[in-house]
PDB file of N, CA and C in Angstrom:
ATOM      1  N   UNK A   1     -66.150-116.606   5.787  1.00  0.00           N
ATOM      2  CA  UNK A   1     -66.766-115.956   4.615  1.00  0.00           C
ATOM      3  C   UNK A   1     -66.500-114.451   4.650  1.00  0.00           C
ATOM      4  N   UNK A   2     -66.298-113.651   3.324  1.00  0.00           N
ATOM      5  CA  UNK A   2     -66.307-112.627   3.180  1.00  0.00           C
ATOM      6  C   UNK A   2     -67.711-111.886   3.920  1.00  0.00           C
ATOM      7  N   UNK A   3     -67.439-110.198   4.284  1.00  0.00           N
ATOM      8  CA  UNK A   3     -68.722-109.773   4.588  1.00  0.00           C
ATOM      9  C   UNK A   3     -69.530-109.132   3.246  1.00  0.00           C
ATOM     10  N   UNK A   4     -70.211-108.710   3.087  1.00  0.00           N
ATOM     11  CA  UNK A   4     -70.793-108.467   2.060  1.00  0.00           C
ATOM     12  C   UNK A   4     -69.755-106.850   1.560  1.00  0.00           C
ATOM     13  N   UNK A   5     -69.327-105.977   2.062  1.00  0.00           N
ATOM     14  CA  UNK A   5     -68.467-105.120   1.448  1.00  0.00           C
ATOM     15  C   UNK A   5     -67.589-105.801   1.146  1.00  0.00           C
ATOM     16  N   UNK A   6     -66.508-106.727   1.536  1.00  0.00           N
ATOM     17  CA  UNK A   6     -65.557-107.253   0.696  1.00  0.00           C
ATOM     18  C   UNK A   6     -65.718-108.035  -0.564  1.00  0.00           C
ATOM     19  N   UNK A   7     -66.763-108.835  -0.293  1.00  0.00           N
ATOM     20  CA  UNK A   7     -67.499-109.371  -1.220  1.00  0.00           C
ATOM     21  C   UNK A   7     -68.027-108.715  -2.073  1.00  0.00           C
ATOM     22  N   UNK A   8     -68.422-107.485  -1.816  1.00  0.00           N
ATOM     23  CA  UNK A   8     -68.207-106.564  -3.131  1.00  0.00           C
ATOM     24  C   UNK A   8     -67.078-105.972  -3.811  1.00  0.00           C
ATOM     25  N   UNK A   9     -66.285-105.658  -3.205  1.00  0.00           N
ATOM     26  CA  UNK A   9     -65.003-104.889  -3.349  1.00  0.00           C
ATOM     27  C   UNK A   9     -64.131-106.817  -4.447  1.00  0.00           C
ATOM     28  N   UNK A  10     -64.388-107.609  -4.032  1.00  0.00           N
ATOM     29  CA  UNK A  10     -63.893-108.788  -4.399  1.00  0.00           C
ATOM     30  C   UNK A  10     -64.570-109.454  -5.665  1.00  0.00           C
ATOM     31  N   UNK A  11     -65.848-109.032  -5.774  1.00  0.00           N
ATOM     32  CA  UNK A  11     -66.235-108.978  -7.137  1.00  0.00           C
ATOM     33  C   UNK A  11     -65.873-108.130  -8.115  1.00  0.00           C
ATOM     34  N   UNK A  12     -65.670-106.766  -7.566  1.00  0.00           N
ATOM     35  CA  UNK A  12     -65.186-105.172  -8.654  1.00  0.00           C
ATOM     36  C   UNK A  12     -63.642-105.594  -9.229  1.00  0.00           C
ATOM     37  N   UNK A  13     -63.138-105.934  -8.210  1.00  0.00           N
ATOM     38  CA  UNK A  13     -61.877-106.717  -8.813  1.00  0.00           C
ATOM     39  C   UNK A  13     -61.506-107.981  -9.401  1.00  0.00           C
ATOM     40  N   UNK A  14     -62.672-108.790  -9.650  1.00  0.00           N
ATOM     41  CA  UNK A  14     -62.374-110.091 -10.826  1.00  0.00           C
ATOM     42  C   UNK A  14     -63.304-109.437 -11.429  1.00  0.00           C
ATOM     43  N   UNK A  15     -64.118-108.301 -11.953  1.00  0.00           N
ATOM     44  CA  UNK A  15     -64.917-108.130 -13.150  1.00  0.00           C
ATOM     45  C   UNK A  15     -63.706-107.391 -13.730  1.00  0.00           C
ATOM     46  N   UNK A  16     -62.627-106.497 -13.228  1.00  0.00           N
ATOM     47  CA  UNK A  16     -61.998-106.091 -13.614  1.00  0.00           C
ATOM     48  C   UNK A  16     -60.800-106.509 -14.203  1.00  0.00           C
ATOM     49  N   UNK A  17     -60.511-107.502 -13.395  1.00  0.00           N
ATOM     50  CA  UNK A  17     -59.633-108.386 -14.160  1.00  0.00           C
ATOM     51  C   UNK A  17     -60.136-109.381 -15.655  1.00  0.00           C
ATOM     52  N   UNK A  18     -61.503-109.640 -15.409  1.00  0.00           N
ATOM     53  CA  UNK A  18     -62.535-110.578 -16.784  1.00  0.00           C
ATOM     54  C   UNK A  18     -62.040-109.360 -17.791  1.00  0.00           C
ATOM     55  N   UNK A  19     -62.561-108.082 -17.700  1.00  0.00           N
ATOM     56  CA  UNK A  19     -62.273-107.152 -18.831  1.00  0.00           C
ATOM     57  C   UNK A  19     -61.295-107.163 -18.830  1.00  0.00           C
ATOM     58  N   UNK A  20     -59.969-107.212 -18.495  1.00  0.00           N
ATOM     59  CA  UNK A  20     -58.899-106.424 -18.633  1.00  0.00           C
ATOM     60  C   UNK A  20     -57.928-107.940 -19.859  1.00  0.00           C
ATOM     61  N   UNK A  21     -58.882-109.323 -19.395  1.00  0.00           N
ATOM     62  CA  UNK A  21     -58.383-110.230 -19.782  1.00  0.00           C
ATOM     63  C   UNK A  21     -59.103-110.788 -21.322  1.00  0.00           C
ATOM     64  N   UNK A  22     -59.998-110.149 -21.573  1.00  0.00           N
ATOM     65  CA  UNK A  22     -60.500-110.052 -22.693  1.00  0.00           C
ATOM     66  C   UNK A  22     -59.709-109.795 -24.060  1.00  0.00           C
ATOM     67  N   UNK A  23     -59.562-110.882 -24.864  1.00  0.00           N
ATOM     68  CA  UNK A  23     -58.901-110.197 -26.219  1.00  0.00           C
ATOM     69  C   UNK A  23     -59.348-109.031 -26.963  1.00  0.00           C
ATOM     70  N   UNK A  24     -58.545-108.665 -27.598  1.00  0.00           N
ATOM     71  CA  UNK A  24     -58.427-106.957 -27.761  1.00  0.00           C
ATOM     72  C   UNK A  24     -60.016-106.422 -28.924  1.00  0.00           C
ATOM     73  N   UNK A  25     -59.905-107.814 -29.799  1.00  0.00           N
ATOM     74  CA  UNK A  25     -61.132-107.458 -30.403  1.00  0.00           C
ATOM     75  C   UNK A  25     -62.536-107.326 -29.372  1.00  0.00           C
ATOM     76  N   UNK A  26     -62.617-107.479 -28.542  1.00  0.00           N
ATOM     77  CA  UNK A  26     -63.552-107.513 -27.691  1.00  0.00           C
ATOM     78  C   UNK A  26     -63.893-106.228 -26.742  1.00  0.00           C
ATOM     79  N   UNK A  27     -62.861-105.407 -26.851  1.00  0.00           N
ATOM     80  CA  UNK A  27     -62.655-104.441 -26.496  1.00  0.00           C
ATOM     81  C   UNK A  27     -62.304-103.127 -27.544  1.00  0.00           C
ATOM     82  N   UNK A  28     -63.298-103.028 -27.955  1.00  0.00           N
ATOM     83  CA  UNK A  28     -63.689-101.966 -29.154  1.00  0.00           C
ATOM     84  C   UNK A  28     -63.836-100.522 -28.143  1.00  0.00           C
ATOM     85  N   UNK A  29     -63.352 -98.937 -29.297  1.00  0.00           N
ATOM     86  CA  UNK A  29     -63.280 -98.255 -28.330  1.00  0.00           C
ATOM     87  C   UNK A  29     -64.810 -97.453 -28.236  1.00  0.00           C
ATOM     88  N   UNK A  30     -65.827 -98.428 -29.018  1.00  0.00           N
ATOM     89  CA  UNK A  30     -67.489 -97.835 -28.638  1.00  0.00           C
ATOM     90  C   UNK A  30     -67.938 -99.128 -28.148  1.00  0.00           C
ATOM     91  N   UNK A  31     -67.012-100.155 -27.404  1.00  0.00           N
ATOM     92  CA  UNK A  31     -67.943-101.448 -26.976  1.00  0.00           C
ATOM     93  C   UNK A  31     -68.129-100.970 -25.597  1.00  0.00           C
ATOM     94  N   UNK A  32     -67.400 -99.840 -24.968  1.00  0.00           N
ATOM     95  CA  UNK A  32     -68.174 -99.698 -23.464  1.00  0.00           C
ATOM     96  C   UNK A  32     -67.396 -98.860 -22.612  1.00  0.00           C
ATOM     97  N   UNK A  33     -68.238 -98.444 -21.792  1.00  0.00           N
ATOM     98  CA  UNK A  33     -67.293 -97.618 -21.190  1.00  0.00           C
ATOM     99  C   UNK A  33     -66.783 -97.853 -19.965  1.00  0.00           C
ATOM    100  N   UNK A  34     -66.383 -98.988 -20.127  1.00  0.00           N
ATOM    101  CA  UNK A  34     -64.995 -99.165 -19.099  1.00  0.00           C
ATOM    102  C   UNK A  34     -63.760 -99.266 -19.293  1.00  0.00           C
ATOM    103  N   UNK A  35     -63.506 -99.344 -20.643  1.00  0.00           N
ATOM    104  CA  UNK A  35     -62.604 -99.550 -21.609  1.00  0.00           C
ATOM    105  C   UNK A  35     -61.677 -98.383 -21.648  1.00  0.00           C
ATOM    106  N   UNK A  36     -61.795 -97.129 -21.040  1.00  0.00           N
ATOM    107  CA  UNK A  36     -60.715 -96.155 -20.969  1.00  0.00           C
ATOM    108  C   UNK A  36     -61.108 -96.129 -19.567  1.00  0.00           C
ATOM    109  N   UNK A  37     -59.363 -95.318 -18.834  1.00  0.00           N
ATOM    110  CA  UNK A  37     -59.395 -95.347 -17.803  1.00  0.00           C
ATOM    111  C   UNK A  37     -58.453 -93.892 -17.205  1.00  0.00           C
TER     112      UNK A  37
END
């Protein structure tokens, strides 16, 4: 099992990938601010 820092670091990177995989309407440029980078 992951330790709990990777396991974080391993979540930051599939939330990042969920957004990044999001169709474009979903990603409005006042829907959030993760959306610029």
């Amino acid at each position: 099992m992951l330790n709990p820092k990777e396991a974080s670091n391993a979540g930051k990177i599939s939330l990042k990938f969920f957004f990044f995989s999001l169709p474009p309407f979903s990603r409005q440029p006042n829907g959030g601010s993760m959306s610029h980078k």
